[in-house]
PDB file of N, CA and C in Angstrom:
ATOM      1  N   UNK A   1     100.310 118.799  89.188  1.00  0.00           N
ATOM      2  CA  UNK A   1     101.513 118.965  90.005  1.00  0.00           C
ATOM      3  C   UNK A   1     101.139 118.897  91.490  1.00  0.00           C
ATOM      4  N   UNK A   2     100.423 119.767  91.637  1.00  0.00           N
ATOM      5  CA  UNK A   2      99.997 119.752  93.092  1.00  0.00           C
ATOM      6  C   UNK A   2      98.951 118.557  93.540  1.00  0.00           C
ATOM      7  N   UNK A   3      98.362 117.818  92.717  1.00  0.00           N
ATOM      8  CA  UNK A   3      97.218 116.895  92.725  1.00  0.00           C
ATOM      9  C   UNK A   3      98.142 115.324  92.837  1.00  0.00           C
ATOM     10  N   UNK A   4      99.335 115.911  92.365  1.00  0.00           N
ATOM     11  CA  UNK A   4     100.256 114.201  92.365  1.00  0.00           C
ATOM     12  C   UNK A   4     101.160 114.410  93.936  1.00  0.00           C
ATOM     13  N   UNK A   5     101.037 115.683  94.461  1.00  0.00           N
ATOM     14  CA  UNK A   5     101.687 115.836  95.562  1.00  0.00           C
ATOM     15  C   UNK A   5     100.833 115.791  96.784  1.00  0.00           C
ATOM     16  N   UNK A   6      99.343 115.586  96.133  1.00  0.00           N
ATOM     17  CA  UNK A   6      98.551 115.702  97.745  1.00  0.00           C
ATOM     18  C   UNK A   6      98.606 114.009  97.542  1.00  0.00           C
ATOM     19  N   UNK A   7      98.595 113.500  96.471  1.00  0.00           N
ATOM     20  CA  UNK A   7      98.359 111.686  96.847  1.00  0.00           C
ATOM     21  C   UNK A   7      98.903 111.576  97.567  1.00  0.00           C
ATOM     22  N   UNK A   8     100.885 111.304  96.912  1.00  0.00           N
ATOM     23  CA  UNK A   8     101.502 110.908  98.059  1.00  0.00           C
ATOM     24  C   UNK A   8     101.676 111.591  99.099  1.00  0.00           C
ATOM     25  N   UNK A   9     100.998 112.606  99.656  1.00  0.00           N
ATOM     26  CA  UNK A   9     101.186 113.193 100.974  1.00  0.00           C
ATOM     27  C   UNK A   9     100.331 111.972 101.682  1.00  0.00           C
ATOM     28  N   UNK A  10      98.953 112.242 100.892  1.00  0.00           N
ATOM     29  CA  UNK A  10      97.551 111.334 101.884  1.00  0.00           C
ATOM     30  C   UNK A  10      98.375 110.070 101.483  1.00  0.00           C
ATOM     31  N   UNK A  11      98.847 109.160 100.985  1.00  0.00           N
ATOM     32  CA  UNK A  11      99.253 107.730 100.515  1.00  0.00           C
ATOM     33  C   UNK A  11      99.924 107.263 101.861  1.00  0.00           C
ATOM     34  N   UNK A  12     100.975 108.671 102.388  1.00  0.00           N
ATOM     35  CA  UNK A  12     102.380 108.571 103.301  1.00  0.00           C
ATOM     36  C   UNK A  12     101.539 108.937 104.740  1.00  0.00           C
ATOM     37  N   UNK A  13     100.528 109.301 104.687  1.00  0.00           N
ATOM     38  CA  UNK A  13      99.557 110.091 105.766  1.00  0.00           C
ATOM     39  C   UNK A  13      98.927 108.302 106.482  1.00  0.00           C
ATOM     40  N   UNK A  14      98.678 108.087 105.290  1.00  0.00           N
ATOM     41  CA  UNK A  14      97.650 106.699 105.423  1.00  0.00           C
ATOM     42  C   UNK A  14      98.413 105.467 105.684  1.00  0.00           C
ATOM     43  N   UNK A  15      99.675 105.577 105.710  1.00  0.00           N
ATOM     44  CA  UNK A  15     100.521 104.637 106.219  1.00  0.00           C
ATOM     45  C   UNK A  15     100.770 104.671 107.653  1.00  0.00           C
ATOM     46  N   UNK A  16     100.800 105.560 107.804  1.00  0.00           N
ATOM     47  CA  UNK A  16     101.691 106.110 108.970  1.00  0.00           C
ATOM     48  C   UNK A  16     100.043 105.646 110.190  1.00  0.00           C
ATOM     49  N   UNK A  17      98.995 106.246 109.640  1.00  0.00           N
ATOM     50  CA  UNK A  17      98.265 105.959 110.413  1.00  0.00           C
ATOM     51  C   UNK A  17      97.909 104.326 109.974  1.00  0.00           C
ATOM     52  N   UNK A  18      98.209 103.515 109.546  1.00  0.00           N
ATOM     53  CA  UNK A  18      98.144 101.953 109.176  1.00  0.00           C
ATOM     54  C   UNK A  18      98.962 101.582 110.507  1.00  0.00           C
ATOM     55  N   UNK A  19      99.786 102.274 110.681  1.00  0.00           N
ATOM     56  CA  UNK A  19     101.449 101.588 111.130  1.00  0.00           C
ATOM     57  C   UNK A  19     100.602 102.111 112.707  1.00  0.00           C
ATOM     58  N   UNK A  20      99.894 103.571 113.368  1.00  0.00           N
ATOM     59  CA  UNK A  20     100.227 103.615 114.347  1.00  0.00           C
ATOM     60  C   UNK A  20      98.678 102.708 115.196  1.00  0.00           C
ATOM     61  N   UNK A  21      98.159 102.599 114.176  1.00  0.00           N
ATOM     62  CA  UNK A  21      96.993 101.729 114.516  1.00  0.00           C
ATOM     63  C   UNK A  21      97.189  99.878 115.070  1.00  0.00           C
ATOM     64  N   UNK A  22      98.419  99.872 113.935  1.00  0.00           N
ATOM     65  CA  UNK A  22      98.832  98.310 113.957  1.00  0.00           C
ATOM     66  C   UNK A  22      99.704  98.177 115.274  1.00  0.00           C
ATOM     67  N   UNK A  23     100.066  99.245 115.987  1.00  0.00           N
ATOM     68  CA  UNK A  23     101.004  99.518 116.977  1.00  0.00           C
ATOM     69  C   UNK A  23     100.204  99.552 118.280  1.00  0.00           C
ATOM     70  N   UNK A  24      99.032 100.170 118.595  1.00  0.00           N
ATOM     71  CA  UNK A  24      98.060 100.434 119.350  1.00  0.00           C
ATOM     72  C   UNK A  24      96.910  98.978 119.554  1.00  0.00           C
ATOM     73  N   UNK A  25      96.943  98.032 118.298  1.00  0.00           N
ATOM     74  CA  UNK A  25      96.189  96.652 119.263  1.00  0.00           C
ATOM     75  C   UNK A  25      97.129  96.056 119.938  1.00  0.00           C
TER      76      UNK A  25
END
């Protein structure tokens, strides 16, 4: 329960830093 809720935390974590990286070159 809690192990399917840290993925998509880190999944939604790891986007976000995809997105603010892709924003910053």
């Amino acid at each position: 329960m809690y192990t399917c809720y840290f993925a998509y935390v880190l999944d939604a974590l790891n986007d976000e830093i995809s997105a603010f990286q892709a924003s910053n070159i």
